[in-house]
Protein backbone atom coordinates (compact mmCIF):
# COMPACT_ATOMS: atom_id res chain seq x y z
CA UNK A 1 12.27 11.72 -13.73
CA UNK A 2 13.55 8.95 -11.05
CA UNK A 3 15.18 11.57 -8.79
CA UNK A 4 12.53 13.82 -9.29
CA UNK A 5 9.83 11.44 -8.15
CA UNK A 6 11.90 10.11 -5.21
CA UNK A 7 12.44 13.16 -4.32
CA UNK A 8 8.91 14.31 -4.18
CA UNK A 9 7.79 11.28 -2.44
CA UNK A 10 9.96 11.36 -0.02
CA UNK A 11 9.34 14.59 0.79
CA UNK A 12 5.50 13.77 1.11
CA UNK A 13 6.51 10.59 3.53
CA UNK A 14 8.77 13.12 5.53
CA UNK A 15 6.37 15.72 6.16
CA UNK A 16 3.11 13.14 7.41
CA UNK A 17 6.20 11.20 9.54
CA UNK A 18 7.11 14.94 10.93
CA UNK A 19 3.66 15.94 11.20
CA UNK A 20 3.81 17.18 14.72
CA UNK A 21 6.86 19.42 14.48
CA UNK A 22 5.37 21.38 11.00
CA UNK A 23 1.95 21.70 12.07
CA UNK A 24 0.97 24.25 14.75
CA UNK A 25 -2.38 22.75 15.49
CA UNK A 26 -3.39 19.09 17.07
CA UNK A 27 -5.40 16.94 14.42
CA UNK A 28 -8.05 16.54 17.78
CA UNK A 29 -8.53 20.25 19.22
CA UNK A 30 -11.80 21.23 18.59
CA UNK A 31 -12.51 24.68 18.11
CA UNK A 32 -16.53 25.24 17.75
CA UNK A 33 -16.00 29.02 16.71
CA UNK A 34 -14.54 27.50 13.39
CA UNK A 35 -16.61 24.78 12.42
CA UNK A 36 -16.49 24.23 8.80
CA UNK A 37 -14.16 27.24 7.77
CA UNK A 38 -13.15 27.68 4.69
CA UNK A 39 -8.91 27.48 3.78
CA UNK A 40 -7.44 30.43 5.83
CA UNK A 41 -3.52 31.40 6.76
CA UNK A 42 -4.40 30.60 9.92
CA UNK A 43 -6.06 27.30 8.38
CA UNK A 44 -4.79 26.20 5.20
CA UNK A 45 -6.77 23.38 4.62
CA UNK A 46 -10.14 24.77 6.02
CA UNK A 47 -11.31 22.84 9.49
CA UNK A 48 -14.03 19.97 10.06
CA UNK A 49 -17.13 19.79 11.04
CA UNK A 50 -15.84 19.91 14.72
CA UNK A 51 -13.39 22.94 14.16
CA UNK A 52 -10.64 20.99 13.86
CA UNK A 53 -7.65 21.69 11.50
CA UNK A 54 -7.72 20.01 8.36
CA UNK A 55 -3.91 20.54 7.15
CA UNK A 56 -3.27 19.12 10.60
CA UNK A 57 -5.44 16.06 10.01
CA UNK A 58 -4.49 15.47 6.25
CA UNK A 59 -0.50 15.09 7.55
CA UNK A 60 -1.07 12.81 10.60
CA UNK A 61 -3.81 10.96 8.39
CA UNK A 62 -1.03 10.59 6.06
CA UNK A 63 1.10 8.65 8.79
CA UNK A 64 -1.58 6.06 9.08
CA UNK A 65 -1.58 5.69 5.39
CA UNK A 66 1.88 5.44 4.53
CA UNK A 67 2.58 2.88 7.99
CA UNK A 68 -0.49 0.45 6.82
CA UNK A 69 0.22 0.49 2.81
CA UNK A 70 3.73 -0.07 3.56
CA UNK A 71 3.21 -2.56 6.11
CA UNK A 72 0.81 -4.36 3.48
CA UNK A 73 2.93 -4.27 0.84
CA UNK A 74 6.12 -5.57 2.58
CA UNK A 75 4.23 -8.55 3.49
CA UNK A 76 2.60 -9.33 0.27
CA UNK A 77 5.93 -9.33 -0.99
CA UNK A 78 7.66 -11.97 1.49
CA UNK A 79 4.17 -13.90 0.97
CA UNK A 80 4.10 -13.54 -2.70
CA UNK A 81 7.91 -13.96 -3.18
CA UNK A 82 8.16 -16.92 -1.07
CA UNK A 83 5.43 -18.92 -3.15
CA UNK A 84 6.19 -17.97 -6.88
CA UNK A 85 9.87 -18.97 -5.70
CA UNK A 86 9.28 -22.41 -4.05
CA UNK A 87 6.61 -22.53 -7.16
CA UNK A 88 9.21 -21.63 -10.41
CA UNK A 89 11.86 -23.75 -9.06
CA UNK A 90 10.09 -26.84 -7.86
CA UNK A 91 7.83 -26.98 -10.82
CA UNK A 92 6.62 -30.43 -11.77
CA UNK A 93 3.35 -31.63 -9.86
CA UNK A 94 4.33 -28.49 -7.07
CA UNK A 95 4.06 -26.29 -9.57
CA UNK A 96 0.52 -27.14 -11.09
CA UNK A 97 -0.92 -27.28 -7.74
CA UNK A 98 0.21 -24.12 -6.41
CA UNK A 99 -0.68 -22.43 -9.81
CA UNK A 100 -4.05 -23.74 -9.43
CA UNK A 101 -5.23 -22.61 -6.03
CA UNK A 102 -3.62 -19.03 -6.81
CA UNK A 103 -6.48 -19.06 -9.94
CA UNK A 104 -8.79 -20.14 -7.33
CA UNK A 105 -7.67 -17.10 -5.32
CA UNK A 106 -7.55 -14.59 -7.97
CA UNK A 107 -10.92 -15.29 -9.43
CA UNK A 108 -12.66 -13.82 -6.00
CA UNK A 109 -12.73 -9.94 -6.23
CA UNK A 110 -10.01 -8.53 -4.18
CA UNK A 111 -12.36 -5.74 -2.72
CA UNK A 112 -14.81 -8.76 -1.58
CA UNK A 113 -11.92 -10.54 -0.13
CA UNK A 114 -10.70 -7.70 1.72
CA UNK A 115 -13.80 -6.73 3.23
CA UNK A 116 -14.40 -10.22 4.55
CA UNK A 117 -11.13 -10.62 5.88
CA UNK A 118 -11.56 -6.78 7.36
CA UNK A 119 -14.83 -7.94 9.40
CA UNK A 120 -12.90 -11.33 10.28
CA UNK A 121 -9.45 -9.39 11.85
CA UNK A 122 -11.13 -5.81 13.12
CA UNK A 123 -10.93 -2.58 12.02
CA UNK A 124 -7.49 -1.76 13.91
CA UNK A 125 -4.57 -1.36 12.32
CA UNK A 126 -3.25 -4.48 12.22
CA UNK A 127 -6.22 -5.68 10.89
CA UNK A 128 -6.29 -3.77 7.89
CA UNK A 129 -2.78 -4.46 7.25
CA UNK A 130 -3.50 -8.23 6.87
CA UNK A 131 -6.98 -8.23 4.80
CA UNK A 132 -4.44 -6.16 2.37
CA UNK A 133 -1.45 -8.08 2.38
CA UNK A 134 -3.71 -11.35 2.11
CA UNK A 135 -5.27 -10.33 -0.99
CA UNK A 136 -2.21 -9.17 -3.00
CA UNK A 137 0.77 -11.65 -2.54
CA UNK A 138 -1.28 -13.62 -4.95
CA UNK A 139 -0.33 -10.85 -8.34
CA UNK A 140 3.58 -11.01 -6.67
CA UNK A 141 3.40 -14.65 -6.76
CA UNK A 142 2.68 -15.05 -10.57
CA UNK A 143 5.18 -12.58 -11.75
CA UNK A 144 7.66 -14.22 -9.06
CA UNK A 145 7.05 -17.67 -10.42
CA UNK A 146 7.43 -16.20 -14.32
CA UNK A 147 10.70 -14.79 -13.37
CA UNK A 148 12.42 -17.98 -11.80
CA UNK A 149 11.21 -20.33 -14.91
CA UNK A 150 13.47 -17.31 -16.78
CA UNK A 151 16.27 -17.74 -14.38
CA UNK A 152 16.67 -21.37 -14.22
CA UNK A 153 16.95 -21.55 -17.76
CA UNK A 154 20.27 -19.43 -17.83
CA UNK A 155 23.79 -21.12 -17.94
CA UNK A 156 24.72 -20.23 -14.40
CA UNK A 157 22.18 -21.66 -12.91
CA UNK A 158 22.24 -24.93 -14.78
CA UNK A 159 26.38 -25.26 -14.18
CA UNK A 160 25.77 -24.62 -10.46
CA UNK A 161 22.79 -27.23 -10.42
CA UNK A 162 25.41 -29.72 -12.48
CA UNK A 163 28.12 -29.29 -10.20
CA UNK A 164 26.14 -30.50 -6.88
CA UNK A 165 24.81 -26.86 -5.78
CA UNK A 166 21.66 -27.44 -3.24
CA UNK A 167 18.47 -26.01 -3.88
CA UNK A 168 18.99 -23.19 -1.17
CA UNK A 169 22.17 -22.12 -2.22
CA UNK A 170 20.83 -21.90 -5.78
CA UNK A 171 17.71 -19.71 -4.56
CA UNK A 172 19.60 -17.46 -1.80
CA UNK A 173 22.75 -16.92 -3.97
CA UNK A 174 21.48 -16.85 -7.66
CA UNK A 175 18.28 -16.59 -7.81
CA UNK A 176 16.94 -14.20 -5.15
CA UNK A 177 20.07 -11.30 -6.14
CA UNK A 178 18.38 -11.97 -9.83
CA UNK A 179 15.44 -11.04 -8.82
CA UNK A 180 16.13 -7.91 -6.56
CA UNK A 181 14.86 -4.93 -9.25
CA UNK A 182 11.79 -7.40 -10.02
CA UNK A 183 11.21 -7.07 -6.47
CA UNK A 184 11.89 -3.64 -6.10
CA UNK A 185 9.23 -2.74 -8.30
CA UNK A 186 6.73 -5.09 -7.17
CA UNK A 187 6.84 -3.80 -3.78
CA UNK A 188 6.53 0.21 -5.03
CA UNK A 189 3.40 -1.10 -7.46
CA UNK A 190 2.17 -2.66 -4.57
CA UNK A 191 2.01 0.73 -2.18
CA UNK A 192 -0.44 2.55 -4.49
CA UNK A 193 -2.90 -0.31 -4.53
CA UNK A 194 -3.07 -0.65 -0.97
CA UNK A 195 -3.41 3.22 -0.34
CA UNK A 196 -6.76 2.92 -2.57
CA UNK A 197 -7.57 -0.07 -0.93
CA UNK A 198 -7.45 1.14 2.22
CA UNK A 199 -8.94 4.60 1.31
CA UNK A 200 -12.02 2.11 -0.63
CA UNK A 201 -12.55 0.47 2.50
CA UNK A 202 -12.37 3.94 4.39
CA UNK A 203 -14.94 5.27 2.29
CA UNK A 204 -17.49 2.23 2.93
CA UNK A 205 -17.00 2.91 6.36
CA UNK A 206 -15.09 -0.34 6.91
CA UNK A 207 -11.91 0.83 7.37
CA UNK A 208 -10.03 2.15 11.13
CA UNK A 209 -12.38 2.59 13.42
CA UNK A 210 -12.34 6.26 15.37
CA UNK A 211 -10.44 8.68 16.45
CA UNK A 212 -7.80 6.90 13.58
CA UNK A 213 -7.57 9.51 10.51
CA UNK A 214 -6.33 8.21 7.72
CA UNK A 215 -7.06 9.56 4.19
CA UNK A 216 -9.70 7.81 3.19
CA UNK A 217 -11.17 8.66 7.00
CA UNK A 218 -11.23 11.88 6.12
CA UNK A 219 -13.01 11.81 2.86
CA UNK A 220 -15.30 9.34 3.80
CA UNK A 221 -16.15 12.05 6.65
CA UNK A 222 -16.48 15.10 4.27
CA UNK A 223 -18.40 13.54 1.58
CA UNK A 224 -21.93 14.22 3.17
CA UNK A 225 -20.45 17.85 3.30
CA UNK A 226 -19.42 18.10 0.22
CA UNK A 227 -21.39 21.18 -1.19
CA UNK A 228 -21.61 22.81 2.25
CA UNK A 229 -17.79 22.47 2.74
CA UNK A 230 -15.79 21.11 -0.45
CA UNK A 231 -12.33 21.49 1.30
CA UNK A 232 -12.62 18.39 3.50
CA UNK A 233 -13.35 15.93 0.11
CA UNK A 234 -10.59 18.16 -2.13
CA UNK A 235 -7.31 18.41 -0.23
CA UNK A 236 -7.16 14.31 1.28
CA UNK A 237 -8.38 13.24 -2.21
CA UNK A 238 -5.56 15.28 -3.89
CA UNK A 239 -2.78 13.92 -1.56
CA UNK A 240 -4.31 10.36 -2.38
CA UNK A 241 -4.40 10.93 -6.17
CA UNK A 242 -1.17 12.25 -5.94
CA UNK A 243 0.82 9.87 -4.00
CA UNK A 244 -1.08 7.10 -6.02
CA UNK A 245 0.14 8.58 -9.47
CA UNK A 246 3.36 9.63 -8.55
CA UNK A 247 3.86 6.16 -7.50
CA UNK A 248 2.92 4.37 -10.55
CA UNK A 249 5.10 6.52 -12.33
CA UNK A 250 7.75 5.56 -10.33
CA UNK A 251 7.15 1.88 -10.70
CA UNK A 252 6.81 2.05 -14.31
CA UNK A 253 9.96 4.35 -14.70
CA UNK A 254 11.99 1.62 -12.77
């Protein structure tokens, strides 16, 4: 099921990063002699409201969409990892007072959070990357934090702490290498949530401003079509349901 999923995903990840080189149209040329056609061989997805290819769209959207989840969830993880770390180990007075303003943080709603933060840093990319990865270092940080009370309570951390070994050689050489699968699957758990975070904000209009097309663009730009022309909602909502779930399963299977 591991291969299988990998596999898959990669594949998906392959073919929005080769996007130009599999599809024969631009995601921008307008053709106004096709406005709002139905899925076609010349057309598989159907095209916009503008004429413009869907299948085209959907696979450079997907670009955008992989880049800023990734991005977010790469730096969530540093963020995350470096607190519940410096958090587990220290513990004592440290301890309580970082636990405490990450329960001040976690009681806001993340989607609240986000949008504030989104209106704060802009609508570009980088923007969006940050009101994610600001809102979700705070789950890595507890389960970080769990983990290292765990570790320091096995032998070889307690002999090395007995015979004279710092604090950063401890972390960098016992703890941290510990911790890599823990980390592995944080950071693929993390993915899916900010691809329907980002697709959420989309969808309010909140999200990358225009001509940026990421998934969520695109449905939040078909929905007021949606009986007229049910092909611009279907096909980026299935590519977001199914990189979502397949990613889950992957976190949960590792």
């Amino acid at each position: 099921m591991r291969f299988i999923l990998t596999a898959f995903l990669s594949l998906l990840a392959l073919s929005c990063i080769f996007a130009p080189y599999i599809t024969k149209k631009s995601p921008y040329e307008q053709d106004i002699s096709r406005i709002l056609s139905p899925p076609s061989s010349e057309h598989p997805f159907g095209t916009d409201q503008l004429g413009r290819d869907l299948f085209s769209r959907v696979l450079h959207g997907g670009r955008i969409t992989f880049l800023i989840s990734t991005l977010s969830a790469i730096l969530s993880l540093f963020l995350g990892a470096a607190v519940g770390i410096l958090s587990g180990y220290k513990g004592g007075l440290a301890d309580i007072i970082i636990m405490r303003i990450l329960d001040g943080i976690y009681s806001f709603p993340d989607l609240l959070i986000i949008i504030i933060l989104t209106v704060l840093l802009g609508r570009k990319p980088i923007g969006i990357v940050l009101s994610l990865s600001l809102t979700t270092w705070v789950v890595v940080a507890r389960i970080v934090r769990g983990e290292v009370i765990r570790l320091k309570s096995l032998d070889m951390i307690e002999s090395g702490i007995a015979l004279g070994a710092g604090p950063f050689r401890i972390i960098f050489l016992y703890i941290i290498p510990n911790l890599k699968n823990v980390l592995i699957t944080l950071f693929i758990m993390r993915i899916p949530g900010a691809i329907l975070s980002e697709s959420v904000l989309s969808f309010l209009g909140l999200g990358l401003s225009p001509p940026s097309a990421s998934w969520g663009i695109l449905v939040n730009e078909g929905w007021s079509l949606l009986f007229f022309a049910p092909h611009l909602v279907i096909f980026p909502s299935l590519f977001i349901f199914v990189t979502v779930f397949s990613l889950y399963l992957l976190g949960k299977n590792l």
